[in-house]
Protein backbone atom coordinates (compact mmCIF):
# COMPACT_ATOMS: atom_id res chain seq x y z
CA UNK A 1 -3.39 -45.90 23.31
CA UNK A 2 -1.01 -47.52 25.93
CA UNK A 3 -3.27 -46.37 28.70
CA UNK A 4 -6.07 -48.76 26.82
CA UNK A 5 -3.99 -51.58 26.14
CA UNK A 6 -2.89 -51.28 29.81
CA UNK A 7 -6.85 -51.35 30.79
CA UNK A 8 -7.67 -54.02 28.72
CA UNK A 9 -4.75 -56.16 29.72
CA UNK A 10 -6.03 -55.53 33.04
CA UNK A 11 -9.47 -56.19 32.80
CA UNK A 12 -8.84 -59.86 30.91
CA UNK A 13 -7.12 -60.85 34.30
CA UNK A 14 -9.65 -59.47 36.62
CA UNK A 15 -12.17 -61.43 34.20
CA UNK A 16 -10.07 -64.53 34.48
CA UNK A 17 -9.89 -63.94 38.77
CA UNK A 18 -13.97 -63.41 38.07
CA UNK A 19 -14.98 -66.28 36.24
CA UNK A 20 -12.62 -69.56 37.55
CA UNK A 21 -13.30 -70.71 41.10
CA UNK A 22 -11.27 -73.04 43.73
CA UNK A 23 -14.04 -75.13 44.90
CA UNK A 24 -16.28 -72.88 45.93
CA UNK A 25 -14.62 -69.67 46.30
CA UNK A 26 -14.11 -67.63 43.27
CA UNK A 27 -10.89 -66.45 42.77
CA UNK A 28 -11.04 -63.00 42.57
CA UNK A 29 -12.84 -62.83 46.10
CA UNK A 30 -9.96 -65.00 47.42
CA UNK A 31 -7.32 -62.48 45.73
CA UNK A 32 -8.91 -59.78 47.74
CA UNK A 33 -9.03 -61.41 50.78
CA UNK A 34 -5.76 -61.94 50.55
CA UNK A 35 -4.82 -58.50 49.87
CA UNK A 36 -6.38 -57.20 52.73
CA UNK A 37 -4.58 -59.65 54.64
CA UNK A 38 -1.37 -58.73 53.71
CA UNK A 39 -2.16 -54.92 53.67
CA UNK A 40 -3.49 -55.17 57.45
CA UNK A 41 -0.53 -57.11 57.99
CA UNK A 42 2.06 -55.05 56.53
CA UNK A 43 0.19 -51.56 58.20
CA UNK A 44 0.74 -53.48 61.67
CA UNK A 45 4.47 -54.55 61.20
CA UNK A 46 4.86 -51.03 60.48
CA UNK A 47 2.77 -49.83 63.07
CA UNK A 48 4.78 -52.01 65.89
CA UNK A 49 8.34 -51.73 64.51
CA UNK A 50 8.23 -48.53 62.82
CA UNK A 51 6.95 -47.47 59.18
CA UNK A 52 9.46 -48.52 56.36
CA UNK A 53 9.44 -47.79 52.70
CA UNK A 54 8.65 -52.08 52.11
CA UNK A 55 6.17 -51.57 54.90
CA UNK A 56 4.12 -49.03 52.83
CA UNK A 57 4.95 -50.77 49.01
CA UNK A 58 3.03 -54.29 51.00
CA UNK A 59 0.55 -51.66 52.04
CA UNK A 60 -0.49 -50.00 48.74
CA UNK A 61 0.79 -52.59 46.15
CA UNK A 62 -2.56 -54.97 47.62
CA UNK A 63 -4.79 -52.24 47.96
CA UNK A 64 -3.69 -51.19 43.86
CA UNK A 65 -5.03 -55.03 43.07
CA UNK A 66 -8.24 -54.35 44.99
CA UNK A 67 -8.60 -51.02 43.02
CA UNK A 68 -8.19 -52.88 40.07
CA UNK A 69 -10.63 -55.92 40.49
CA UNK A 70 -13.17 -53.31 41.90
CA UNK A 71 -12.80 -50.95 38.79
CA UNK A 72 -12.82 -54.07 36.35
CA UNK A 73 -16.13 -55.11 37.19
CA UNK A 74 -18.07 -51.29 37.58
CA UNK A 75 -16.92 -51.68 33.71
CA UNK A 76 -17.85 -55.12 33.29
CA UNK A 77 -14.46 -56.40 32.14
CA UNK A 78 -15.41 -53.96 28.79
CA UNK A 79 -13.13 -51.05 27.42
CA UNK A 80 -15.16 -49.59 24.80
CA UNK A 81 -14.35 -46.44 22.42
CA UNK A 82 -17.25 -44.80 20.11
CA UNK A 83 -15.95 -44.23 17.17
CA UNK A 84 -16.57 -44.62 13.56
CA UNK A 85 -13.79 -47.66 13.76
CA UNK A 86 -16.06 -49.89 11.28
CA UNK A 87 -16.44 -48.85 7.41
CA UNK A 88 -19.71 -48.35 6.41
CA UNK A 89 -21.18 -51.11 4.29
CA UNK A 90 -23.95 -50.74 2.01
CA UNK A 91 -25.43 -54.18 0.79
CA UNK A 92 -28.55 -56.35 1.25
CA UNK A 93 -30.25 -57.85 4.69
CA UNK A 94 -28.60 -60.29 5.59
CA UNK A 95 -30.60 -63.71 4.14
CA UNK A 96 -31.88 -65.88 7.16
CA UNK A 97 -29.59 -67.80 8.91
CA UNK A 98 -26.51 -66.58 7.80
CA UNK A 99 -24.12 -67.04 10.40
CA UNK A 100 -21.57 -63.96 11.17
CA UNK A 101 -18.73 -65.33 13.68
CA UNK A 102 -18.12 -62.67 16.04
CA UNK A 103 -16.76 -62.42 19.80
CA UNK A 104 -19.38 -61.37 22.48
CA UNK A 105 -19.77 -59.76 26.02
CA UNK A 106 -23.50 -59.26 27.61
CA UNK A 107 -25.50 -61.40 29.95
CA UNK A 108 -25.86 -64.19 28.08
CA UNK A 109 -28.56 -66.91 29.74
CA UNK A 110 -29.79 -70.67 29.22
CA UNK A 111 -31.96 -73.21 30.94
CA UNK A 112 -32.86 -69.85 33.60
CA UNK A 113 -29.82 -69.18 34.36
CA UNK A 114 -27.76 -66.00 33.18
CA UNK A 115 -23.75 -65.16 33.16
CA UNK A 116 -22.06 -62.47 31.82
CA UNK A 117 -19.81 -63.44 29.90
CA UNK A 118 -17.07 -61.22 28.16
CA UNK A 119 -15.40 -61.56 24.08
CA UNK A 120 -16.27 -64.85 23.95
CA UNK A 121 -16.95 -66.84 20.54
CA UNK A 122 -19.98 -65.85 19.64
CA UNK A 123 -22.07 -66.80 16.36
CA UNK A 124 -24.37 -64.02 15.17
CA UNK A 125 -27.91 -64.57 12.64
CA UNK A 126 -31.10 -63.60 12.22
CA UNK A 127 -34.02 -65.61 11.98
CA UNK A 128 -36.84 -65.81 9.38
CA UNK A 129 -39.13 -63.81 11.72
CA UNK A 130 -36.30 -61.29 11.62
CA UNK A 131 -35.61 -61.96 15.38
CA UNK A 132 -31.48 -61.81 16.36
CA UNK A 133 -29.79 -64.44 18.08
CA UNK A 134 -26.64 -64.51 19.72
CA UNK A 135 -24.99 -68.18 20.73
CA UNK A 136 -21.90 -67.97 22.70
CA UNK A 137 -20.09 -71.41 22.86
CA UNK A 138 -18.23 -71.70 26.63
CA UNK A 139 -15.64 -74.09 27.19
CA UNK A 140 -15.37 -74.21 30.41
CA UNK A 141 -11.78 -75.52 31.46
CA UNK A 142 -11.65 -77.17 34.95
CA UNK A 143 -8.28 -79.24 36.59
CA UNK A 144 -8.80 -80.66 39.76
CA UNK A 145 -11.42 -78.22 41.02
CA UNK A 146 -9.52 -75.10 39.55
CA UNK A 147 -11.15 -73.04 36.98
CA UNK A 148 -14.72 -72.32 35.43
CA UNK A 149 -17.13 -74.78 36.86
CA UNK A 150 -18.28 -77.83 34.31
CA UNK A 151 -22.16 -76.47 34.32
CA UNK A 152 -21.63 -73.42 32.46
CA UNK A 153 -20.00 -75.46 29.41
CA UNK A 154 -22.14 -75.31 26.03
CA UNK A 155 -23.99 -72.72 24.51
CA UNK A 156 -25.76 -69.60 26.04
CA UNK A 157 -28.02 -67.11 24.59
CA UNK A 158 -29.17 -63.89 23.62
CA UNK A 159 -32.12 -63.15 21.42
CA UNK A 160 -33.04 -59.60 19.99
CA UNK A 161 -36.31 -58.13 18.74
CA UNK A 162 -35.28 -55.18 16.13
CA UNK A 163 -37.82 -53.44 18.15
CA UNK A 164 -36.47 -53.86 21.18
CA UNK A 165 -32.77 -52.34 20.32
CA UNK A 166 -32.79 -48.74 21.79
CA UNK A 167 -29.01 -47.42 20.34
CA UNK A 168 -26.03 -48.60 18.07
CA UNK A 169 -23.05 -46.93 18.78
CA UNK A 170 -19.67 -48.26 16.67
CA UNK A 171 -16.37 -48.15 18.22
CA UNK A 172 -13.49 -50.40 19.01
CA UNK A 173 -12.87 -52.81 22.06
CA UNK A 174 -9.98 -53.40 24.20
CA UNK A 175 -9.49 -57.17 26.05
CA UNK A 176 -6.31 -58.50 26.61
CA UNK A 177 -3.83 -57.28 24.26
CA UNK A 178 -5.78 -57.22 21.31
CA UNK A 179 -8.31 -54.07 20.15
CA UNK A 180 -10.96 -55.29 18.07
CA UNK A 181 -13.82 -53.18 15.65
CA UNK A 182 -17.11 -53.44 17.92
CA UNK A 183 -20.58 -52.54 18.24
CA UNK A 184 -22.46 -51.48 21.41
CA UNK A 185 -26.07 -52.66 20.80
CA UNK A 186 -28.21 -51.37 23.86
CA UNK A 187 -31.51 -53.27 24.12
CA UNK A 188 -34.33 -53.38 25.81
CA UNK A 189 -35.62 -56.27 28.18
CA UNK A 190 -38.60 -56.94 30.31
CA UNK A 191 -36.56 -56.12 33.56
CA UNK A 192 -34.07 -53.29 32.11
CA UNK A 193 -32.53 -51.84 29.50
CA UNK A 194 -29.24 -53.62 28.51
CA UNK A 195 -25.87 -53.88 26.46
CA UNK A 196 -24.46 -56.36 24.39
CA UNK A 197 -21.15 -55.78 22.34
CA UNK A 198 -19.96 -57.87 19.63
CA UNK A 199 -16.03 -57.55 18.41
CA UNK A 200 -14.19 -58.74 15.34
CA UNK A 201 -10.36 -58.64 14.06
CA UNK A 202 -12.72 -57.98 10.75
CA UNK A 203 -14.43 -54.88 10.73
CA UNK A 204 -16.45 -55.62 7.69
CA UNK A 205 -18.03 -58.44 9.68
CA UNK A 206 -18.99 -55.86 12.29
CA UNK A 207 -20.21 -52.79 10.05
CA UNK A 208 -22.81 -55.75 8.13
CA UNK A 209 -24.05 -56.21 11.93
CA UNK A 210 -24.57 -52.59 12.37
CA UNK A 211 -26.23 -52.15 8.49
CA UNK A 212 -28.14 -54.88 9.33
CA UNK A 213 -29.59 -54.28 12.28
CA UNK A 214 -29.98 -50.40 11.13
CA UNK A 215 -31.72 -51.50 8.29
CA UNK A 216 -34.28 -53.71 10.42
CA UNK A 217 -34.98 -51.10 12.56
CA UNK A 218 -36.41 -48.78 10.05
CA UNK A 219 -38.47 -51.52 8.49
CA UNK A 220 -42.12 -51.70 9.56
């Protein structure tokens, strides 16, 4: 359980590094060049004057945070845990256009272009043609150049055929310092086959998701 909280904690501020940018750069590139700066450096000193205890914590403390960043995004910024951590719910479809207000993390896209994007507000419904959508509302935060760039504010998008979703696996998700009920949903797309997961303090909100979508799937 600490180990998770630990990983999640950790992958929140690799996601932050990932996502804001300082100009150009994104931070989490500039972290690591930095790191390898001072690790090079530190290995020289120590090199040249003789190998001290500081010499090798400046050595391995950067490379750690590289370690970390690197691991962080294999993951994408997701701890996940199957698990039957949602009750089972047994109650109608869900009518049209309900909304279900949920956090996401998938590749999200608008406008043709696509970001992944991780436990982010996301508003859950399906349509009359029985066709999912997912709307994730970015507010992209920017101070004097610092942060996520202004063109990704607004809304981005996922929409799901119930034919098209390959495996629902229930769990829980850690981000942060919170651990939150969640659903993988793998899917299929033209290009691959991919994952969305959707996250709620509420499990009920989750486990209608999961009956929901379960339910569509077997229908003709």
């Amino acid at each position: 359980m600490i180990a998770c909280r630990l990983l999640g904690l950790t992958n929140a501020l690799a996601y932050g590094l990932r996502r804001a940018k300082l100009g150009f750069v994104q931070l989490n590139i500039g972290v690591v060049v930095l790191c390898l700066l001072l690790a090079g450096y530190s290995g020289l000193r120590g090199w040249l004057a003789g190998l001290t205890v500081v010499h090798g914590f400046f050595m391995v403390v950067p490379l750690l945070v590289i370690f970390v960043l690197i691991r962080a995004e294999i993951h994408h910024y997701v701890l996940f845990r199957p698990g039957h951590a949602t009750e089972a719910v047994e109650t109608a479809l869900l009518p049209p256009e309900t909304k279900l207000f949920l956090r996401g993390s998938g590749l999200f896209e608008v406008s043709n272009m696509h970001r992944y994007l991780v436990e982010v507000p996301v508003v859950f419904w399906a349509t009359e043609l029985s066709e999912y959508v997912l709307a994730a509302k970015v507010r992209a935060k920017n101070v004097l150049g610092l942060g996520v760039p202004a063109v990704e504010r607004g809304w981005w998008y996922i929409f799901l055929e119930p034919r098209r979703v390959r495996r629902i696996v229930r769990g829980e998700l850690y981000f942060g310092l919170r651990r939150r009920a969640a659903v993988c949903i793998s899917y299929e797309t033209e290009r691959a086959v991919r994952a969305v997961y959707l996250s709620s303090e509420d499990p009920r909100q989750v486990a209608l998701v999961v009956h929901d979508m379960q339910s569509r799937a077997r229908t003709p």
